[in-house]
C-alpha atoms as a PDB file:
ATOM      1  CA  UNK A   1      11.134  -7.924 -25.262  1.00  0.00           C
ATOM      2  CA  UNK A   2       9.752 -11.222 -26.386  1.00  0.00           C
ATOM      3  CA  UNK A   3       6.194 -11.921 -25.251  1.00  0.00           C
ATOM      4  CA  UNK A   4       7.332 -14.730 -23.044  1.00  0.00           C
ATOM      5  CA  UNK A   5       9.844 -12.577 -20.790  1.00  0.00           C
ATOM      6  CA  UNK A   6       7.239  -9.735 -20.875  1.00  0.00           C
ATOM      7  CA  UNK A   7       5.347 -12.392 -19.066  1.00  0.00           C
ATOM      8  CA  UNK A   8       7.765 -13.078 -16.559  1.00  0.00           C
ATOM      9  CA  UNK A   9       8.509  -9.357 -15.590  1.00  0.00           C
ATOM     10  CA  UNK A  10       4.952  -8.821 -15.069  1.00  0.00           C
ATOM     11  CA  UNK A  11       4.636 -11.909 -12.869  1.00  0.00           C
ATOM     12  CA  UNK A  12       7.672 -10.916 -10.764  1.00  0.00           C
ATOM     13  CA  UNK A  13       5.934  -7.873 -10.428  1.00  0.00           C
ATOM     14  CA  UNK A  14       2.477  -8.781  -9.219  1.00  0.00           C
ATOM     15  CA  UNK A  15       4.591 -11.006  -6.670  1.00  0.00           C
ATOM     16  CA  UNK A  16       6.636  -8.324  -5.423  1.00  0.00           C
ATOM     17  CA  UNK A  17       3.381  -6.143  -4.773  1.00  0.00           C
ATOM     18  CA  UNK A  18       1.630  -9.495  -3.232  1.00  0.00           C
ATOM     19  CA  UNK A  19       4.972  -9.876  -1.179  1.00  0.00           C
ATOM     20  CA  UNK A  20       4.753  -6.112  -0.128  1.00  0.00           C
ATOM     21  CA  UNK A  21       1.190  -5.918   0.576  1.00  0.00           C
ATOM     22  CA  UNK A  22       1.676  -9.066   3.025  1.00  0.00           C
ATOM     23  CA  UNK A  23       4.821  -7.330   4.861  1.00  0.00           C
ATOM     24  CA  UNK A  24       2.479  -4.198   5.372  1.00  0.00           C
ATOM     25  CA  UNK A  25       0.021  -6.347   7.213  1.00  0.00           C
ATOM     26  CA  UNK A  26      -1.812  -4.125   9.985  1.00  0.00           C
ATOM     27  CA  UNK A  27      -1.010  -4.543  13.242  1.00  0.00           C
ATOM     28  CA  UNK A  28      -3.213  -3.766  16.325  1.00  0.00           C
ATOM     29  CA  UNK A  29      -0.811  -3.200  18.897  1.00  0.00           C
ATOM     30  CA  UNK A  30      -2.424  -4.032  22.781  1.00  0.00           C
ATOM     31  CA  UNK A  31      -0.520  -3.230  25.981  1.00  0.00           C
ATOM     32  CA  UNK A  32      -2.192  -5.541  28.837  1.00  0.00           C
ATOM     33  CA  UNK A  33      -1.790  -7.168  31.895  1.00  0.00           C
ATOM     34  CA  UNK A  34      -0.078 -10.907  32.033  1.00  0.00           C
ATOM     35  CA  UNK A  35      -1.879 -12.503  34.778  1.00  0.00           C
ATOM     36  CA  UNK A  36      -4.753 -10.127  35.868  1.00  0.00           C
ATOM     37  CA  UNK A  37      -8.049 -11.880  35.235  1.00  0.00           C
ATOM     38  CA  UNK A  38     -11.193 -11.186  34.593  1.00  0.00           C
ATOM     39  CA  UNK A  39      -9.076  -8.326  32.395  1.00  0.00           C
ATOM     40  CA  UNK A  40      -6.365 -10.202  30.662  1.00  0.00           C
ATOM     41  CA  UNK A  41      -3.789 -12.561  30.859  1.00  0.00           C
ATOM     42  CA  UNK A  42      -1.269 -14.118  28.227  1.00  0.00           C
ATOM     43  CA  UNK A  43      -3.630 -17.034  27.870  1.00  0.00           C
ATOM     44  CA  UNK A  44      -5.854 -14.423  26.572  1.00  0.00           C
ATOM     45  CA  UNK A  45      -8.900 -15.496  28.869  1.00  0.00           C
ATOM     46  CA  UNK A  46      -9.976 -12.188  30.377  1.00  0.00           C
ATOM     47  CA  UNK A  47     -12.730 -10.333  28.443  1.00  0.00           C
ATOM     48  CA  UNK A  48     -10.677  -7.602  27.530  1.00  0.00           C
ATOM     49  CA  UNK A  49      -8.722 -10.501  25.653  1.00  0.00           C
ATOM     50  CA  UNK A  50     -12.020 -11.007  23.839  1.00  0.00           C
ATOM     51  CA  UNK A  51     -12.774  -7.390  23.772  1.00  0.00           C
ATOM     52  CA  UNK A  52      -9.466  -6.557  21.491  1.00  0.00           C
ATOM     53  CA  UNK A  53     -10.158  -9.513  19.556  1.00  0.00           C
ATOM     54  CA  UNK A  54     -13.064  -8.342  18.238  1.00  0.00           C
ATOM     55  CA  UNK A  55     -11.651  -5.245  17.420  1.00  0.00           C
ATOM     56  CA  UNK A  56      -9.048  -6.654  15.379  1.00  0.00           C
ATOM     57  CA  UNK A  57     -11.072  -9.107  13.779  1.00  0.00           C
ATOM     58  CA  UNK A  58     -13.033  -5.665  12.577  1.00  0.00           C
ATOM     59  CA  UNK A  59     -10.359  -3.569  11.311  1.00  0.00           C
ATOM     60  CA  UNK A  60      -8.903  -6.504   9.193  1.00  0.00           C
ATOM     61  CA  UNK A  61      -5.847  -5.978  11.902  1.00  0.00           C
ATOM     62  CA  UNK A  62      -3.349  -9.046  13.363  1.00  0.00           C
ATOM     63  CA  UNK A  63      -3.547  -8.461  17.246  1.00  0.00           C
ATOM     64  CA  UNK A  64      -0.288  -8.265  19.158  1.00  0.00           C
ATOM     65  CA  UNK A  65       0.277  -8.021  23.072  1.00  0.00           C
ATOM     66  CA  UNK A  66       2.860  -5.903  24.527  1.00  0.00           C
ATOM     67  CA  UNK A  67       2.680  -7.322  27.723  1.00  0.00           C
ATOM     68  CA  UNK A  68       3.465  -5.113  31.259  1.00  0.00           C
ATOM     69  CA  UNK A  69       2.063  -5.493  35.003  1.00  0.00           C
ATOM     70  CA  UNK A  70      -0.598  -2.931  35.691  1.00  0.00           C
ATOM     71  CA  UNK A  71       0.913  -1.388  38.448  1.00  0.00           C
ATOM     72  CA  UNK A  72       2.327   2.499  38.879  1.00  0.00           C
ATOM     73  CA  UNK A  73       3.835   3.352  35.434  1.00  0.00           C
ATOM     74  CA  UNK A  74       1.917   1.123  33.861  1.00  0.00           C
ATOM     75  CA  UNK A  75       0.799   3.847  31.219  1.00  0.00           C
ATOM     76  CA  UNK A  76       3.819   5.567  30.489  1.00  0.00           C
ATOM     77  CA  UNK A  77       5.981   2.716  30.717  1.00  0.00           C
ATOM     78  CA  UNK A  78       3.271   1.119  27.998  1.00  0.00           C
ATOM     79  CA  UNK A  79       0.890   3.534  25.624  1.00  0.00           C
ATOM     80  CA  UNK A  80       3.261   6.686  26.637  1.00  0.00           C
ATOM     81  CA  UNK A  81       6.712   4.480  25.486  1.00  0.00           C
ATOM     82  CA  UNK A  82       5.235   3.840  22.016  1.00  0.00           C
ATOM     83  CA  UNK A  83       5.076   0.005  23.042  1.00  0.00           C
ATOM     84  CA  UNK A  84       1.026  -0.232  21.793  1.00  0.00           C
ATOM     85  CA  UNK A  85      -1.368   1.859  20.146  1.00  0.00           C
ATOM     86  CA  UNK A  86      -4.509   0.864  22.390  1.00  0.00           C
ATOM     87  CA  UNK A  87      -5.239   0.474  26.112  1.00  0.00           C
ATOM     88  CA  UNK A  88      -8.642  -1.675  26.352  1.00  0.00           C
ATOM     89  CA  UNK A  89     -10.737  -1.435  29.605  1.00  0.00           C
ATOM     90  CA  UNK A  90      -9.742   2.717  30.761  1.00  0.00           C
ATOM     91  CA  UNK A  91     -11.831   5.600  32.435  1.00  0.00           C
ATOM     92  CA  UNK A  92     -13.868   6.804  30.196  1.00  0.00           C
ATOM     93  CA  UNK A  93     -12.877  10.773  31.904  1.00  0.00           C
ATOM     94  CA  UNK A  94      -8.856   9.185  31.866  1.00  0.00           C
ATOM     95  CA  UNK A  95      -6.992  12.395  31.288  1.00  0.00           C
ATOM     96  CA  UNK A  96      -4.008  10.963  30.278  1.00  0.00           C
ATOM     97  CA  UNK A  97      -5.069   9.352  27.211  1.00  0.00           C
ATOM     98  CA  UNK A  98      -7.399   9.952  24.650  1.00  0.00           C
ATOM     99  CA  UNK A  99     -10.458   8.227  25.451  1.00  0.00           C
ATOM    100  CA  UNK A 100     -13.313   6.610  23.271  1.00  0.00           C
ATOM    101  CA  UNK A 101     -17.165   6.585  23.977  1.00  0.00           C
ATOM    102  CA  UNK A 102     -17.630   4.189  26.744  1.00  0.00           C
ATOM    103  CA  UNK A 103     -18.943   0.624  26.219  1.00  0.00           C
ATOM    104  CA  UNK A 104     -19.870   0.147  29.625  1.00  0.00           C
ATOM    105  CA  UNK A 105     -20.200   1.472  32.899  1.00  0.00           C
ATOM    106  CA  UNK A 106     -19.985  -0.746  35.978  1.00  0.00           C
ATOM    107  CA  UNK A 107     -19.716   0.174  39.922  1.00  0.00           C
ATOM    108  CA  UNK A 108     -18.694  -1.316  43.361  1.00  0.00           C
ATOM    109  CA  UNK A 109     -20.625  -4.125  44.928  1.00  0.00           C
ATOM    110  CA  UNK A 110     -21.142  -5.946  47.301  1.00  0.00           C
ATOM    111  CA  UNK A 111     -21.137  -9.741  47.684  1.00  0.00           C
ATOM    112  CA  UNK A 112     -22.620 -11.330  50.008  1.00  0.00           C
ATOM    113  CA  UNK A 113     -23.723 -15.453  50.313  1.00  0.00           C
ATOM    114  CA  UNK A 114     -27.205 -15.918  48.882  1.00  0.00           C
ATOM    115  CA  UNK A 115     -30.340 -14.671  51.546  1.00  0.00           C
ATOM    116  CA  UNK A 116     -27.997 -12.177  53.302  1.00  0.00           C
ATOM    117  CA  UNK A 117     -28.084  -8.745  52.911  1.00  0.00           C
ATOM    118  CA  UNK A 118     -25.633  -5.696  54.159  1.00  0.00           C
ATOM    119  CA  UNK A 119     -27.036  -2.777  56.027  1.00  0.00           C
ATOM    120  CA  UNK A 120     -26.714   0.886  54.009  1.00  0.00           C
ATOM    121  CA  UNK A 121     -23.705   2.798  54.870  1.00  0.00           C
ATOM    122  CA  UNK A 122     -25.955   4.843  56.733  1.00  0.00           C
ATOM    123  CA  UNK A 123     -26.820   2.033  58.988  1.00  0.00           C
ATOM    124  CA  UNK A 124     -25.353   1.768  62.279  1.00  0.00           C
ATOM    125  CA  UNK A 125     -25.552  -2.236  61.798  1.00  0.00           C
ATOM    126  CA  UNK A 126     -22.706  -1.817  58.577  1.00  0.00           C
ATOM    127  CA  UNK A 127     -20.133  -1.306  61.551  1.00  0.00           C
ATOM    128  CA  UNK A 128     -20.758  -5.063  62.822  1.00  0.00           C
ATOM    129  CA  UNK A 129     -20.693  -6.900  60.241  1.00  0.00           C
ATOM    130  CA  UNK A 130     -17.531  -8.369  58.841  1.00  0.00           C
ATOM    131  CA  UNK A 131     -16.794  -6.723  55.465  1.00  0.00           C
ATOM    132  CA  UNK A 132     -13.929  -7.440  52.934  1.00  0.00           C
ATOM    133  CA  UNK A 133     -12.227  -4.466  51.075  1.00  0.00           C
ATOM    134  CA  UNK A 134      -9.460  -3.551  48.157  1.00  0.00           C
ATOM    135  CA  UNK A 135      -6.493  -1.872  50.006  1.00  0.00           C
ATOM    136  CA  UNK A 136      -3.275   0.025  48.368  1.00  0.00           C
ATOM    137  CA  UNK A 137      -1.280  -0.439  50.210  1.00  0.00           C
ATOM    138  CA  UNK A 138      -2.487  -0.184  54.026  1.00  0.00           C
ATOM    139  CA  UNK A 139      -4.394   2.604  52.947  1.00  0.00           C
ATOM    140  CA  UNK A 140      -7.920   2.243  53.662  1.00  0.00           C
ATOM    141  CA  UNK A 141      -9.112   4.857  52.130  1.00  0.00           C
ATOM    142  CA  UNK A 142      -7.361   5.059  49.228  1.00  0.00           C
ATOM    143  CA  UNK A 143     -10.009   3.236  47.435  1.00  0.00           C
ATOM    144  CA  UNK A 144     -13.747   4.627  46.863  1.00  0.00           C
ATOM    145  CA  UNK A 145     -15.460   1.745  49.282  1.00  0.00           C
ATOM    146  CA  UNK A 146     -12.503   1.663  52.120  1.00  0.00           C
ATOM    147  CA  UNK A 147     -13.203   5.563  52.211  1.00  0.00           C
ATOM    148  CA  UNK A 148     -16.732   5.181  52.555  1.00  0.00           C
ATOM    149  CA  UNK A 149     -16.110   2.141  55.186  1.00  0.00           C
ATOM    150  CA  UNK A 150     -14.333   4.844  57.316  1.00  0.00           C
ATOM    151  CA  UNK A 151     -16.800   7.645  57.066  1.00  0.00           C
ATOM    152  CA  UNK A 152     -19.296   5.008  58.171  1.00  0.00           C
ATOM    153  CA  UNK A 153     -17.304   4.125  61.197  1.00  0.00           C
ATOM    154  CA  UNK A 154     -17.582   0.498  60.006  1.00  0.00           C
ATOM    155  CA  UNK A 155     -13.662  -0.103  59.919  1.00  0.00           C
ATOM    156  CA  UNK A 156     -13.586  -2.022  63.364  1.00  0.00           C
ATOM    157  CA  UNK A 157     -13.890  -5.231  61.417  1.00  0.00           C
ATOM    158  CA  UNK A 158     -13.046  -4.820  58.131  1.00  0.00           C
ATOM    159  CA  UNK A 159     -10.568  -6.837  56.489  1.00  0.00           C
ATOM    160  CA  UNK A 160      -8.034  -5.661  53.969  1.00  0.00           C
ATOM    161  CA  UNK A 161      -6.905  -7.218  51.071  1.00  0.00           C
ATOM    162  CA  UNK A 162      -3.890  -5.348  49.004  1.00  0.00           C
ATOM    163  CA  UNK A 163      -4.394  -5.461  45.699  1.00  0.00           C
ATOM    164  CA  UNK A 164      -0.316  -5.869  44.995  1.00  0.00           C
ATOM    165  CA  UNK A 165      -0.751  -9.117  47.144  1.00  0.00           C
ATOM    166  CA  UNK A 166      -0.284 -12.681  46.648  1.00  0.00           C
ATOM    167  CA  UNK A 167      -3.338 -13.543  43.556  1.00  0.00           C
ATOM    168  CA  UNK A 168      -5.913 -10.815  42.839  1.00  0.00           C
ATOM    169  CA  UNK A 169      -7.420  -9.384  45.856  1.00  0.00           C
ATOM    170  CA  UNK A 170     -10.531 -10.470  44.208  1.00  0.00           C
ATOM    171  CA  UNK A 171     -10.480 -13.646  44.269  1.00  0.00           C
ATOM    172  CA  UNK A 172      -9.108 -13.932  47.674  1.00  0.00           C
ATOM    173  CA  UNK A 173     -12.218 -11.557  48.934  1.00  0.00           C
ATOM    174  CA  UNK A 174     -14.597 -14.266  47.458  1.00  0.00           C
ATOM    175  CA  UNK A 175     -12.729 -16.822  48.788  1.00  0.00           C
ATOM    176  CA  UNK A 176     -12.772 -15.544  52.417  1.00  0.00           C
ATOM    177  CA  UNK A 177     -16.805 -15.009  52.061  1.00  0.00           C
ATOM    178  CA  UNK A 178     -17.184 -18.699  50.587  1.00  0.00           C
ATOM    179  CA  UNK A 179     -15.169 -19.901  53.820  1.00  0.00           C
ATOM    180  CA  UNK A 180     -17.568 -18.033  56.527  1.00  0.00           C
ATOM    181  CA  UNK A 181     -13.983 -15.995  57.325  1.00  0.00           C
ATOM    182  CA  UNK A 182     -16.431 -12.473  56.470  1.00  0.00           C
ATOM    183  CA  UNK A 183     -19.738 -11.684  56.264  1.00  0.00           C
ATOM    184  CA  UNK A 184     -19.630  -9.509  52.688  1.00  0.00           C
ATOM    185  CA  UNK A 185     -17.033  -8.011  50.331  1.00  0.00           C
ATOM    186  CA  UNK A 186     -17.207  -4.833  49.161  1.00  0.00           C
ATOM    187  CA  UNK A 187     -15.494  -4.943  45.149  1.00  0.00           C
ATOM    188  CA  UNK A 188     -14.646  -3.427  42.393  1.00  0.00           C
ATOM    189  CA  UNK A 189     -18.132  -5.138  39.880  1.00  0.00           C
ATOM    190  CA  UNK A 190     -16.217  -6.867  36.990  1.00  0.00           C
ATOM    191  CA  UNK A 191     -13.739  -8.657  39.632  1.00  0.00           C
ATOM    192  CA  UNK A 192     -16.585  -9.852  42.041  1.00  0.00           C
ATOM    193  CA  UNK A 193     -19.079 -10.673  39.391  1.00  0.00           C
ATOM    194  CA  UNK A 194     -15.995 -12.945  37.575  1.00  0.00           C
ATOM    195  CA  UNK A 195     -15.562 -14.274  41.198  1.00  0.00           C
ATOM    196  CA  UNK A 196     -18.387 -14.732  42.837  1.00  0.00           C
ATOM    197  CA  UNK A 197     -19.385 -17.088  39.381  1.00  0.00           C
ATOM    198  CA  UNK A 198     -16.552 -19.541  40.503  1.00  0.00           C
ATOM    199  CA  UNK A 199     -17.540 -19.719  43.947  1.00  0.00           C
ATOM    200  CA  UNK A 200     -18.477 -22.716  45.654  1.00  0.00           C
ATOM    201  CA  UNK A 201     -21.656 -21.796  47.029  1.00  0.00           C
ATOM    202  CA  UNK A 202     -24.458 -19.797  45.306  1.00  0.00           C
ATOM    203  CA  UNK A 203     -23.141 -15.374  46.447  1.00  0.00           C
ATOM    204  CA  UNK A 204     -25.511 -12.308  45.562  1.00  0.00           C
ATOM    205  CA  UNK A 205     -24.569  -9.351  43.822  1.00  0.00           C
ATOM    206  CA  UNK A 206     -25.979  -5.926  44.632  1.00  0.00           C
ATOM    207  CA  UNK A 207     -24.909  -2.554  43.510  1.00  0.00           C
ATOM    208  CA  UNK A 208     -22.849  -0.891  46.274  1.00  0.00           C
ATOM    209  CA  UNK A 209     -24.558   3.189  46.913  1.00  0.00           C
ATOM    210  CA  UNK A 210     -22.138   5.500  47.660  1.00  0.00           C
ATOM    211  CA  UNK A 211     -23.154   7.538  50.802  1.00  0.00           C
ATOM    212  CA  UNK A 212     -24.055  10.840  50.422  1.00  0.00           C
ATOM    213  CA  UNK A 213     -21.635  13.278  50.558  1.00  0.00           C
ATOM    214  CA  UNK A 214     -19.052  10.777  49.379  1.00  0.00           C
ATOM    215  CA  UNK A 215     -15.773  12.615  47.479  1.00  0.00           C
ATOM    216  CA  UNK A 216     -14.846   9.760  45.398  1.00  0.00           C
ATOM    217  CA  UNK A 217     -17.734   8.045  43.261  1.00  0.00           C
ATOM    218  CA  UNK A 218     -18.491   4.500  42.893  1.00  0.00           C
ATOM    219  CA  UNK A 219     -19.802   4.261  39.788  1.00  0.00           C
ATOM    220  CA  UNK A 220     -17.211   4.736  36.817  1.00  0.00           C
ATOM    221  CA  UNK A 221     -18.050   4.223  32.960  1.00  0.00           C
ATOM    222  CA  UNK A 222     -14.846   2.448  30.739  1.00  0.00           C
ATOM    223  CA  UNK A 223     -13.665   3.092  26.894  1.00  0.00           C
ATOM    224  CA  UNK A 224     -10.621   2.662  25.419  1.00  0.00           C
ATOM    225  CA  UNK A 225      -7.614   4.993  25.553  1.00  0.00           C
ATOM    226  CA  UNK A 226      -5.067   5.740  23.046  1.00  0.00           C
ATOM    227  CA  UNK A 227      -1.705   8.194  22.372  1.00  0.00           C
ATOM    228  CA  UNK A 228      -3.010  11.310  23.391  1.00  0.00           C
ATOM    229  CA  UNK A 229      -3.965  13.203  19.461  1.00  0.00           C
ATOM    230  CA  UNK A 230      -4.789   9.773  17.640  1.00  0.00           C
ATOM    231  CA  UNK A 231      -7.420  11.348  16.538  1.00  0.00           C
ATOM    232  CA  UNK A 232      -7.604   8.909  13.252  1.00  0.00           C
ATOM    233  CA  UNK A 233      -7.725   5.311  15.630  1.00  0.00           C
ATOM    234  CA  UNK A 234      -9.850   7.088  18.031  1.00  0.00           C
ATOM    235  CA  UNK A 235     -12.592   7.576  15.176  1.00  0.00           C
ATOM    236  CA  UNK A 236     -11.913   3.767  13.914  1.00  0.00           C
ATOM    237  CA  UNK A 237     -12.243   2.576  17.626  1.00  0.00           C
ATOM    238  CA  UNK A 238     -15.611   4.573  18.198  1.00  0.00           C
ATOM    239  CA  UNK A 239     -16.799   2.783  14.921  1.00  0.00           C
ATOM    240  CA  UNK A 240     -15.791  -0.193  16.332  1.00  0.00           C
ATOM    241  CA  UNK A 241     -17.622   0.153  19.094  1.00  0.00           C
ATOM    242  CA  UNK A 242     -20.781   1.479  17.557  1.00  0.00           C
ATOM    243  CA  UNK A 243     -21.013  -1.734  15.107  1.00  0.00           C
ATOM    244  CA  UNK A 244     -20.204  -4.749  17.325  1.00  0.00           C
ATOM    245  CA  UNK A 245     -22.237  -3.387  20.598  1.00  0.00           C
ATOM    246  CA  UNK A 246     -23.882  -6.281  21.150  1.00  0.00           C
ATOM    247  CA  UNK A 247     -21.281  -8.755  20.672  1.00  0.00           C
ATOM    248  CA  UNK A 248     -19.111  -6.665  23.604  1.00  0.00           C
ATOM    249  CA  UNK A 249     -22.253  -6.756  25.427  1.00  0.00           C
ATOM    250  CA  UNK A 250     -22.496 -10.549  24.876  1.00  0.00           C
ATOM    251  CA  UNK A 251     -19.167 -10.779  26.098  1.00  0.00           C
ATOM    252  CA  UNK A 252     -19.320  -8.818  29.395  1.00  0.00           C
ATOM    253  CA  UNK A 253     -22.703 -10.895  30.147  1.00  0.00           C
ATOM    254  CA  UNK A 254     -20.390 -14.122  29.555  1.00  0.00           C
ATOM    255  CA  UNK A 255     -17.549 -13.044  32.319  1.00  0.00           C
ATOM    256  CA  UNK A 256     -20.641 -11.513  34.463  1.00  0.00           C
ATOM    257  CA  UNK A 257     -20.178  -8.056  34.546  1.00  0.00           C
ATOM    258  CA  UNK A 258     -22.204  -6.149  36.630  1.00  0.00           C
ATOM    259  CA  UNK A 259     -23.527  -2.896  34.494  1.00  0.00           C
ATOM    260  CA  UNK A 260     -25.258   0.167  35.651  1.00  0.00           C
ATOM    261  CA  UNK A 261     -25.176   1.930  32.266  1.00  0.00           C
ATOM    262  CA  UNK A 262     -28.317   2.115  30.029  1.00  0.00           C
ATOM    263  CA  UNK A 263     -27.613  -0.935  27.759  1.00  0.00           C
ATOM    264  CA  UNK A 264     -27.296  -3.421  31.062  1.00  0.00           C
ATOM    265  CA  UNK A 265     -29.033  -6.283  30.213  1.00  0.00           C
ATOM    266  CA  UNK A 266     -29.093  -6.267  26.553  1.00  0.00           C
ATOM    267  CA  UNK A 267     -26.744  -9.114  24.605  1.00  0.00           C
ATOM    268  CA  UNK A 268     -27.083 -11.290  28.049  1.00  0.00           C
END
């Protein structure tokens, strides 16, 4: 073969590799909510947006949505079905998935407008004042701060605010405190502190304390969850989190996220 068309072959050939190592571009596969801020939406404003952004950016990976309501099913129809390889923003004790070390650990609060305060559960005052809580359903206490509400006795004037409403429940509690309708709301931390930063008059923030005696906690720490055995992207992910700590930190400051784990404060 004449030194010219040896040339050539070897060119083609270097191409076809180039062309083969472009096709087998990583992919970092995210199943998410559309429309559920402070989490996520297809905008990709919610900090979990951010969250598997960074991630990506550190495994060299493209980042691709497989978008699905979060609402019963959500896991197996998403993470279970082989539609993504990573859940972002999950229990860090999740059983269902594999979990990761957490990267923060927030609680229920409530939110009240600046200079007022709520009594303690066990304060016979809680029961008169007018007090904003997550529902499923019409289930009180199917939630950790409606079931402490009715172990109080303070369920005389609560309202409830389904979460599988009209807009996030959220946002509507916040709204309803910022109009005088109630007196506090009683939410999940991410969702009020994301709230109650929109708000049209300055709201406080105070960690909710579960009662004693009180089944369901209030406090719960978050990782990330994948396939149930990955042990190989679970490793990666811990990495992940070890080596960009403060920039997730930064970024849970930025969307106000109330933290009760040991690294609150730091990256704000």
């Amino acid at each position: 073969m004449s030194s010219p068309c040896r040339k050539l072959v070897l060119l083609a050939a270097v191409l076809a590799l180039a062309g083969g190592a472009q096709a087998e571009e990583r992919l970092l596969r995210v199943c998410a909510d559309p429309d559920n801020l402070p989490y996520s939406n297809e905008a990709g404003a919610g900090f979990e947006n951010k969250i598997a952004e960074l991630i990506a950016q550190d495994l060299h990976a493209k980042l691709a949505y497989d978008w699905w309501p979060q609402r019963r099913g959500f896991v197996r129809r998403t993470l279970g079905a082989g539609m993504c390889d990573v859940l972002i923003g999950v229990p860090a004790d999740f059983e269902r998935v594999s979990t990761t070390r957490p990267y923060y650990r927030s609680s229920y609060v409530f939110v009240t407008r600046a200079g007022e305060a709520v009594p303690g559960f066990a304060d016979p005052a809680i029961r008169q004042r007018r007090i904003g809580v997550q529902l499923i359903g019409n289930d009180m206490a199917a939630t950790p701060a409606g079931h402490a509400l009715a172990r109080a006795g303070a369920t005389a004037n609560v309202t409830g605010f389904t979460i599988f409403g009209d807009g996030p429940a959220a946002q509507l509690m916040v709204d309803a405190l910022d109009a005088g309708a109630i007196d506090a709301a009683l939410v999940w931390g991410p969702q009020a502190g994301y709230f109650a930063a929109r708000a049209h008059q300055p709201l406080a923030i105070s960690i909710a304390r579960a009662p004693a005696g009180t089944p369901e906690p209030f406090e719960f720490s978050v990782a990330l969850g994948v396939k149930r055995g990955n042990q190989a992207l679970l490793a990666e992910l811990d990495g992940v989190l070890e080596r960009r700590r403060r920039d997730i930190d930064a970024i849970l400051a930025a969307y106000h996220v109330p933290r009760t784990d040991a690294a609150a404060g730091e990256g704000r």
